[in-house]
Structure formats: structure tokens, C-alpha cells
N, C-alpha and C. Protein backbone atom coordinates (compact mmCIF):
# COMPACT_ATOMS: atom_id res chain seq x y z
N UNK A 1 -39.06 -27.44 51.43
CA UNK A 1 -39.08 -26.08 51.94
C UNK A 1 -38.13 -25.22 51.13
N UNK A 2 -38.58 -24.24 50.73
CA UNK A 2 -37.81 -23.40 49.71
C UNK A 2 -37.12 -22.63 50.38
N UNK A 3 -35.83 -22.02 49.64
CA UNK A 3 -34.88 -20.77 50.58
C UNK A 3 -35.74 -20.11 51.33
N UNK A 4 -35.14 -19.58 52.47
CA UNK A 4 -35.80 -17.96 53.29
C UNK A 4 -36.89 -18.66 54.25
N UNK A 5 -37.78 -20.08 53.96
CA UNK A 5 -38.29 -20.76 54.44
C UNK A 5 -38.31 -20.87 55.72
N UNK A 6 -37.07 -21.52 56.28
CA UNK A 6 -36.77 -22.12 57.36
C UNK A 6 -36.36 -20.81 58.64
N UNK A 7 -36.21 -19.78 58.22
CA UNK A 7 -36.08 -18.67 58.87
C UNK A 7 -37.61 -17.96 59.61
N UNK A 8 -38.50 -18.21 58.58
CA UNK A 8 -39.61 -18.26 58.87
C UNK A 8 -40.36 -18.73 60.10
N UNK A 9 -40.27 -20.30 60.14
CA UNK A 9 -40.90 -21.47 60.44
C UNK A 9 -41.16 -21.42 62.04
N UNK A 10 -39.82 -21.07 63.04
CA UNK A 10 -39.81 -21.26 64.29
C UNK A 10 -40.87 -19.71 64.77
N UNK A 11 -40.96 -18.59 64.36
CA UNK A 11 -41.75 -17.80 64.85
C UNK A 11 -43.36 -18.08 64.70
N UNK A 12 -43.56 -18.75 63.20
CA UNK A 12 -44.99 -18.92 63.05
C UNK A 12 -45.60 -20.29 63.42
N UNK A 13 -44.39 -21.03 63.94
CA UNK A 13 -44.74 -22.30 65.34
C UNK A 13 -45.40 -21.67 66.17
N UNK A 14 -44.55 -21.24 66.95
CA UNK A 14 -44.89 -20.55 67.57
C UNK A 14 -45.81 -19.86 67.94
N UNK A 15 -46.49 -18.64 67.03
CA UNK A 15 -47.87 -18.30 66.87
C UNK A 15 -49.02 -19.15 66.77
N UNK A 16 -48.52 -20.16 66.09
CA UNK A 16 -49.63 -21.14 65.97
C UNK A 16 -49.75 -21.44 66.84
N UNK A 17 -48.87 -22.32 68.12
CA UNK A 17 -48.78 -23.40 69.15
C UNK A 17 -49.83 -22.78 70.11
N UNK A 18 -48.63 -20.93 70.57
CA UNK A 18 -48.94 -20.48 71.30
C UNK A 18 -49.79 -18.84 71.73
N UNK A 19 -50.01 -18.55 70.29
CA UNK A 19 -50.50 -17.24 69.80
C UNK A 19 -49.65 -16.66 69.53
N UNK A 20 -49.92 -14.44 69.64
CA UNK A 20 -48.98 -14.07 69.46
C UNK A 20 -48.85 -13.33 70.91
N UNK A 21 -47.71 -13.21 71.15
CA UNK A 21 -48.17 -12.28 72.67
C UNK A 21 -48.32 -11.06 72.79
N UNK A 22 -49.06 -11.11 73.89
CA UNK A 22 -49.23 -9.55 74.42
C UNK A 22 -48.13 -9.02 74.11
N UNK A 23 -48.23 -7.76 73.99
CA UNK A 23 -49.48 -6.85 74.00
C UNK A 23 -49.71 -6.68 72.18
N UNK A 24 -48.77 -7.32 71.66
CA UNK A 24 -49.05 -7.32 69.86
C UNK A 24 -50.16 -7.85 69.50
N UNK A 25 -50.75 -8.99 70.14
CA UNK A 25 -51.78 -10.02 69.92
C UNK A 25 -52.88 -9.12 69.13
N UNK A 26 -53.23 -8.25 69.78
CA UNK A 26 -54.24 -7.26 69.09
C UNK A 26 -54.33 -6.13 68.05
N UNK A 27 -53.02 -6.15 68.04
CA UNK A 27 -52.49 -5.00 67.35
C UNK A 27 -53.23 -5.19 65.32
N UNK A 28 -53.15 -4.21 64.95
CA UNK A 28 -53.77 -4.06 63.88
C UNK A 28 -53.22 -2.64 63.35
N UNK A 29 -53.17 -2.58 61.66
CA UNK A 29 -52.59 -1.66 60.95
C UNK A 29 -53.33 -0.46 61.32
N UNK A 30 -52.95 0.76 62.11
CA UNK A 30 -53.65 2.12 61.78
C UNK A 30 -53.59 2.74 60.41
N UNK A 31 -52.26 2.59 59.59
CA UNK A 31 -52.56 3.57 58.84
C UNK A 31 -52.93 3.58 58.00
N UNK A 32 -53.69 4.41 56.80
CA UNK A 32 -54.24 4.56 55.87
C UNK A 32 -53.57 3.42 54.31
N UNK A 33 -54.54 3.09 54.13
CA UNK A 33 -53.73 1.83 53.22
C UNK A 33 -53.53 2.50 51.69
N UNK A 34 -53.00 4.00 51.45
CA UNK A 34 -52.45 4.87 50.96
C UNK A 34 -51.30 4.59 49.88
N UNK A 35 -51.21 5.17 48.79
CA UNK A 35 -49.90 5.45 48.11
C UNK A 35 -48.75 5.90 48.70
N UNK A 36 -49.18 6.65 49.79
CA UNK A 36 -48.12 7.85 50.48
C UNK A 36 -47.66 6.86 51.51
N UNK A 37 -48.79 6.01 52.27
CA UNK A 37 -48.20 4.75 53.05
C UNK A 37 -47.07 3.53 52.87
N UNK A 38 -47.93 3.40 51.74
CA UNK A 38 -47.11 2.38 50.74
C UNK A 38 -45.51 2.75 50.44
N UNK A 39 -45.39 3.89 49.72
CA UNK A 39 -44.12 4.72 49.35
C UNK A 39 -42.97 4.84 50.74
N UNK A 40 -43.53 5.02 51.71
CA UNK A 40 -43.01 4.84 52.65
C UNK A 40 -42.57 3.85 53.42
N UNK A 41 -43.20 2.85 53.01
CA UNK A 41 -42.24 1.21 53.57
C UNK A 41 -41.94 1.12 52.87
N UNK A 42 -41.65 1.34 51.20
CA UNK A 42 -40.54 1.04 50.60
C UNK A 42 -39.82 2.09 51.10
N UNK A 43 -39.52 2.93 51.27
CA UNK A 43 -38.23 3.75 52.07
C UNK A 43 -37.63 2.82 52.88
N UNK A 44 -39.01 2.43 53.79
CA UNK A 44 -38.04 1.86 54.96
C UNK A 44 -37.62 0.29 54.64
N UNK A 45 -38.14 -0.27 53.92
CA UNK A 45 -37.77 -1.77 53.65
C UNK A 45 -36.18 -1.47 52.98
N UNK A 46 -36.03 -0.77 51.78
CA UNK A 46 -34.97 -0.33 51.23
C UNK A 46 -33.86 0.05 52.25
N UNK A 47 -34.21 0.66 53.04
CA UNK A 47 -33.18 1.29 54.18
C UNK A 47 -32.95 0.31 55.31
N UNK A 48 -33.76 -1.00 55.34
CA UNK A 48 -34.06 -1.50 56.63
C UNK A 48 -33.80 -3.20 56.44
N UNK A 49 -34.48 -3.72 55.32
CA UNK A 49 -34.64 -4.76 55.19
C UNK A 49 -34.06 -5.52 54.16
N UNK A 50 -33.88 -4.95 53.03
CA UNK A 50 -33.78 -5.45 51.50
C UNK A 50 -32.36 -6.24 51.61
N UNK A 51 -31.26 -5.61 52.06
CA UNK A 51 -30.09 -6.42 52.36
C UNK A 51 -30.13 -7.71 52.77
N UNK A 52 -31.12 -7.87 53.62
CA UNK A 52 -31.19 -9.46 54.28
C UNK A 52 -32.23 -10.60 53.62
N UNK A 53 -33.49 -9.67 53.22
CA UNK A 53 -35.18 -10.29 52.80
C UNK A 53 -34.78 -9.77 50.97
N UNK A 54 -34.10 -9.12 50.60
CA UNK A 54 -33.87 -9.14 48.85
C UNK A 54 -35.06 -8.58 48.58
N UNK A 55 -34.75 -7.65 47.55
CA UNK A 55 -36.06 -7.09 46.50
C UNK A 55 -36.77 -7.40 46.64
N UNK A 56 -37.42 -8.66 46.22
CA UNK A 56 -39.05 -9.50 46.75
C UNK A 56 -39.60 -10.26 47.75
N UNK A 57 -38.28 -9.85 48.99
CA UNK A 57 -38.48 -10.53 50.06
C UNK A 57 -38.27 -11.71 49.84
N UNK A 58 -37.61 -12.80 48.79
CA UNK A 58 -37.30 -13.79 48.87
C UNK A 58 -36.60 -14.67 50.56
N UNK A 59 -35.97 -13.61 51.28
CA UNK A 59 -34.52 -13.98 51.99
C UNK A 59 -33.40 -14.06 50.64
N UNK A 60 -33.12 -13.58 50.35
CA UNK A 60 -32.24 -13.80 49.16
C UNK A 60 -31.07 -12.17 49.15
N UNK A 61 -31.48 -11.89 49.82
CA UNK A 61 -30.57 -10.32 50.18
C UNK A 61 -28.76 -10.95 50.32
N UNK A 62 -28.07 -9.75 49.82
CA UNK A 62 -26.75 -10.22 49.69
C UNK A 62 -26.25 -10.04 51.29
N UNK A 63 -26.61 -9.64 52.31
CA UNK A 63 -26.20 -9.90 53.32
C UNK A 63 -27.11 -11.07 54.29
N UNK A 64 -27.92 -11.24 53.62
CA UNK A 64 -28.86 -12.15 54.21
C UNK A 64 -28.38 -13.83 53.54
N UNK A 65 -27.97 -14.26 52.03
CA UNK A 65 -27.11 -15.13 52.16
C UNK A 65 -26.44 -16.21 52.66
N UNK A 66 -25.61 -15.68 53.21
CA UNK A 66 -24.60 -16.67 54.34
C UNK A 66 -24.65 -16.81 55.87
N UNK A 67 -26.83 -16.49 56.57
CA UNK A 67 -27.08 -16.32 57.53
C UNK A 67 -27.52 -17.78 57.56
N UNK A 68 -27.62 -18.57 59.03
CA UNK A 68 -28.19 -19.42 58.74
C UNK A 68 -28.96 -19.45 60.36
N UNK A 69 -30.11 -19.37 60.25
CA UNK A 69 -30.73 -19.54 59.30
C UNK A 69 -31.27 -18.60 58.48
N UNK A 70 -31.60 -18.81 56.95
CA UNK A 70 -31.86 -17.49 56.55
C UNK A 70 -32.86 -16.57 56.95
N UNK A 71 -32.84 -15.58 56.21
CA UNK A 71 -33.70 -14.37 56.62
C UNK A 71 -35.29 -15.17 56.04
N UNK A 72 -36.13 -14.77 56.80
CA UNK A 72 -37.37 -15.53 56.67
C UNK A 72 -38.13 -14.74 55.27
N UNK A 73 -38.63 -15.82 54.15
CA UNK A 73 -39.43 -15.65 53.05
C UNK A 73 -40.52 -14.58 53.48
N UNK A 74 -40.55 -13.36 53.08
CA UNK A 74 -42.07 -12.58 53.56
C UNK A 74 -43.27 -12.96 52.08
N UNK A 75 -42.65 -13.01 50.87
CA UNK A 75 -43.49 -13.58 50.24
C UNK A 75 -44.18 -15.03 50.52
N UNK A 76 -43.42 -15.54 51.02
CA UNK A 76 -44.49 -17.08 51.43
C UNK A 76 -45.19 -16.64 52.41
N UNK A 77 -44.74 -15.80 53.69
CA UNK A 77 -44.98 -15.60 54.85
C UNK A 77 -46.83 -14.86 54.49
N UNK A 78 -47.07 -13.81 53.92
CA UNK A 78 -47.79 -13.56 52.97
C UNK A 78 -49.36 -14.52 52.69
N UNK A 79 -48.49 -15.64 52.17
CA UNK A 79 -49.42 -16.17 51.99
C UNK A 79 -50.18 -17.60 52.77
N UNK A 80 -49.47 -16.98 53.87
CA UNK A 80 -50.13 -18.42 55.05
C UNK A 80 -51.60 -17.70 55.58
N UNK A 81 -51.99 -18.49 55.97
CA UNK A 81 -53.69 -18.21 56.22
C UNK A 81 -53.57 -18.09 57.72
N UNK A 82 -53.11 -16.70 57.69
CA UNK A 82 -53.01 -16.35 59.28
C UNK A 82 -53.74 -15.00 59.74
N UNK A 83 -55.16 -15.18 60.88
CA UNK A 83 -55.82 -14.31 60.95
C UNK A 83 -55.51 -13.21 61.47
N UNK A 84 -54.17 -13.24 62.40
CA UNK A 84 -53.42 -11.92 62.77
C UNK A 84 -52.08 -11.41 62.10
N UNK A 85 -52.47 -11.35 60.93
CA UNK A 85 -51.21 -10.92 59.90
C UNK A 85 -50.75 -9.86 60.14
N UNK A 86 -51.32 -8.89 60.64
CA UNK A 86 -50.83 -7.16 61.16
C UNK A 86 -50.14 -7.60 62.34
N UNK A 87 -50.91 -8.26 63.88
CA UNK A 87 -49.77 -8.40 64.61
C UNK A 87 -48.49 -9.18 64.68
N UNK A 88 -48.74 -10.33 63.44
CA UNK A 88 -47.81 -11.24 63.75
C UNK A 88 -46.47 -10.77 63.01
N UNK A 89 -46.66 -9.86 62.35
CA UNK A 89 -45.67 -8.85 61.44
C UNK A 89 -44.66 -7.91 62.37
N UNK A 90 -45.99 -6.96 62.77
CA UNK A 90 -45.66 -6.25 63.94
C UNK A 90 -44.90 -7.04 64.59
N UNK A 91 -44.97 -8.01 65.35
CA UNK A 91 -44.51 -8.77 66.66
C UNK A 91 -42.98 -9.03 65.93
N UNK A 92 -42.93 -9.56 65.12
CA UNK A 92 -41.97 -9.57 63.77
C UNK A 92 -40.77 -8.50 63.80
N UNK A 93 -41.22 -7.69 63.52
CA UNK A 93 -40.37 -6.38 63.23
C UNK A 93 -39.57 -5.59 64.45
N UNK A 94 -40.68 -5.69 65.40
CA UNK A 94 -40.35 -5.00 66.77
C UNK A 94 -39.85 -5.44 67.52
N UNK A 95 -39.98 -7.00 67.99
CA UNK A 95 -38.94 -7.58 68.63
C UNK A 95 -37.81 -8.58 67.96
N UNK A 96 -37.79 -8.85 66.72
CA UNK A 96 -36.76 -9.67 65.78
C UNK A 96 -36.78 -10.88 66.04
N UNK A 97 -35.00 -11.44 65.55
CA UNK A 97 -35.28 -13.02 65.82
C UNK A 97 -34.46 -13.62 66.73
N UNK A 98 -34.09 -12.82 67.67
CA UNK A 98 -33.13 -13.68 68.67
C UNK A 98 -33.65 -14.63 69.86
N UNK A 99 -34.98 -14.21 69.83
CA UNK A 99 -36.06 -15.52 70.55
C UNK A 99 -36.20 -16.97 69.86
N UNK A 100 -35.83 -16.60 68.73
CA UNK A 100 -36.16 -17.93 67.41
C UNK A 100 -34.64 -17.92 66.82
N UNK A 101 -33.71 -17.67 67.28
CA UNK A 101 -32.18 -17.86 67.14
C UNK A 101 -31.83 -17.72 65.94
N UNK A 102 -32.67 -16.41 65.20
CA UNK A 102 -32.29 -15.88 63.95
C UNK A 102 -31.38 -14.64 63.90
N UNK A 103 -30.86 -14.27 63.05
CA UNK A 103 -29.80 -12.80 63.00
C UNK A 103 -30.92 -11.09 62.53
N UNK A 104 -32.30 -11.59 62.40
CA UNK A 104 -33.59 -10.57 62.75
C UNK A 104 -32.71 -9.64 63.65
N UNK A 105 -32.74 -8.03 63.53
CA UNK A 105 -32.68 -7.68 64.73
C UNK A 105 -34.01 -6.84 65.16
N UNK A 106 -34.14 -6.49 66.18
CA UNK A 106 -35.36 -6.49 66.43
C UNK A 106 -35.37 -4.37 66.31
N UNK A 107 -36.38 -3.68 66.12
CA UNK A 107 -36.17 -2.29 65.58
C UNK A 107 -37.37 -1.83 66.09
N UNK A 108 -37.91 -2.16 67.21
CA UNK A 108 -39.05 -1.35 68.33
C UNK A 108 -38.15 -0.18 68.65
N UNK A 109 -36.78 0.10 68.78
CA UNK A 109 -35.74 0.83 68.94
C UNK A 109 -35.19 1.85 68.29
N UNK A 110 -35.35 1.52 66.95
CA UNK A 110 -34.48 2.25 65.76
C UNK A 110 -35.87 2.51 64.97
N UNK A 111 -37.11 2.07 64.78
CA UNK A 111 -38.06 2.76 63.53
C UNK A 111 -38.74 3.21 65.05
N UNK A 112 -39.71 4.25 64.12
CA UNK A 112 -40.79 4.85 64.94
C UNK A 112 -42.32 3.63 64.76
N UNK A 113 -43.07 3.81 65.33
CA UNK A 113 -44.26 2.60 65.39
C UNK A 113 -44.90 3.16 63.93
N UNK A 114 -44.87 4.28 63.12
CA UNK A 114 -45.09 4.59 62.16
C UNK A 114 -44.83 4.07 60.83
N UNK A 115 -43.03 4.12 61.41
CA UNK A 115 -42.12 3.14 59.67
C UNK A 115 -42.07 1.78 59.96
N UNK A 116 -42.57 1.40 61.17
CA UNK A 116 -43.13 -0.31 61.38
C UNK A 116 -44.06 -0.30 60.30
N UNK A 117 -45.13 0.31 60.91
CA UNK A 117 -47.02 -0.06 60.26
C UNK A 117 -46.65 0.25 58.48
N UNK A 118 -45.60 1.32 58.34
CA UNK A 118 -45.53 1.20 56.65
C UNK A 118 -44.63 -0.01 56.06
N UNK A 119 -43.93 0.01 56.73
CA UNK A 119 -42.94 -1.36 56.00
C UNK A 119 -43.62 -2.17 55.71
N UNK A 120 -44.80 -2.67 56.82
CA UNK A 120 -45.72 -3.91 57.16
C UNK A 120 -46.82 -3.81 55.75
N UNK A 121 -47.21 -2.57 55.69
CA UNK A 121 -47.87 -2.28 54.24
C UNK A 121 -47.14 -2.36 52.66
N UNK A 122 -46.35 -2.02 52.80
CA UNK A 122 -45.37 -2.28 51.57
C UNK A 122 -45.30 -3.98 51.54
N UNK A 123 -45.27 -4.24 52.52
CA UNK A 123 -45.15 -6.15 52.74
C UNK A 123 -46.54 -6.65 51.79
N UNK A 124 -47.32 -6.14 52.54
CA UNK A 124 -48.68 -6.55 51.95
C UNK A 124 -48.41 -6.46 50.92
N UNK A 125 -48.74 -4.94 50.24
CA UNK A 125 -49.13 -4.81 48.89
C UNK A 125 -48.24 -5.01 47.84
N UNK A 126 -47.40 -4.97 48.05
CA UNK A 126 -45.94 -5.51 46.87
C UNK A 126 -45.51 -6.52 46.87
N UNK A 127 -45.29 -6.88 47.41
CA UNK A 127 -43.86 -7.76 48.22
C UNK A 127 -44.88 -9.04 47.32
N UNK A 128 -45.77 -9.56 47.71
CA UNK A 128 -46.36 -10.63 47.28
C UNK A 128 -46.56 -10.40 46.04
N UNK A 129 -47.15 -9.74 45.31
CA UNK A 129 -47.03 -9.33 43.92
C UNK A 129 -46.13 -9.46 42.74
N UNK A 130 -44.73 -8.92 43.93
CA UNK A 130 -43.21 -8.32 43.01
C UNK A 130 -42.62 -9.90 42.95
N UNK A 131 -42.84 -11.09 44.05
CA UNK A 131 -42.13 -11.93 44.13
C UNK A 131 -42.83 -13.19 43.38
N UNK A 132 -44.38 -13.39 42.60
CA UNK A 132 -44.99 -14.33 42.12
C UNK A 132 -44.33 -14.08 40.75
């Protein structure tokens, strides 16, 4: 299991074992799968995430580091063959990782459901790209 890995692992147990829950279960990207979308989760990943998940989402962020467990790989995460990738992101972002006894904090609170759905797009379209 490679760095950022194991940070991963206990949420997408989870999903697997037990789905994702309500009311995310269904949830799916509204917004336009855009430049202007895109540009905008990098705002917010930069402002939000990059410290802990690093430039390519490794988990490799200089405050993310000396977490243990680390900040979960979004480039591997990416590439698991999971048919609710929008909610399980979502579910991800909005409630964090203190259910799965990670240092995630959870930001249903602090982003609008807007700079969720873009971060989640910047995930997609870069993040896997920037980190192969």
C-alpha cells in the first residue's frame, strides 16, 4: 500500500461493506464540467486541501505529513472502480474523517455545496492526470 493509501481505505470499506449513506448516496455532480468549473476547485483545493492531499493529491502535503493516518491518496482514490464517485467524494468532503479516525475535517460548514461540486471536479480532471 503506497503513502496517502491507508487514509483512504477505512471510508471506501465502508462504502463498499455498507454503501454510501443517505442522503449523499444519490448525489451526483450538478455543475457544468466547464473550464470556469474546473478553475474553481483549483481555488478551492489550493485554499482547502493542498496542505494535507499535496499538489497531486498524493497525501504528501507538508501539513498532511506527520498525520497518521495520512491524508487519503485522491489520485489512487480516482482510480478505484467505484460507481458512485460524485457521492462518495461528496460524502468525503462534507462530512470528513472523524468517523474513520482521520484528521479530514469535514467542510459541509465552511464551503458552499458549490466549492464542494468544484473541488470534486478539479479532483476528476487533474488531479489524476497531474499525479501519473
Amino acid at each position: 500500500m503506497g503513502p496517502g493509501m491507508r487514509g483512504s481505505m477505512p471510508r471506501h470499506h465502508a462504502a463498499m461493506m455498507s454503501g454510501i449513506p443517505a442522503p449523499y448516496d444519490a448525489m451526483s455532480n450538478p455543475l457544468p464540467r466547464t473550464r470556469e468549473t474546473v478553475e474553481r476547485g483549483a481555488r478551492v483545493y489550493t485554499e482547502n486541501c493542498a496542505t494535507c492531499h499535496g499538489a497531486t493529491g498524493f497525501g504528501d502535503g507538508p501539513a498532511g505529513r506527520d498525520l497518521s493516518p495520512r491524508p487519503g491518496n485522491l489520485a489512487w482514490l480516482s482510480e478505484m472502480p467505484m460507481g458512485h464517485w460524485d457521492s462518495f467524494m461528496y460524502w468525503t468532503v462534507a462530512e470528513g474523517g472523524t468517523p474513520f479516525g482521520t484528521a479530514m475535517p469535514a467542510f459541509k460548514d465552511g464551503l458552499s455545496k458549490d466549492d464542494i461540486w468544484a473541488v470534486i471536479a478539479y479532483v476528476q480532471a487533474r488531479l489524476p492526470q497531474s499525479a501519473k
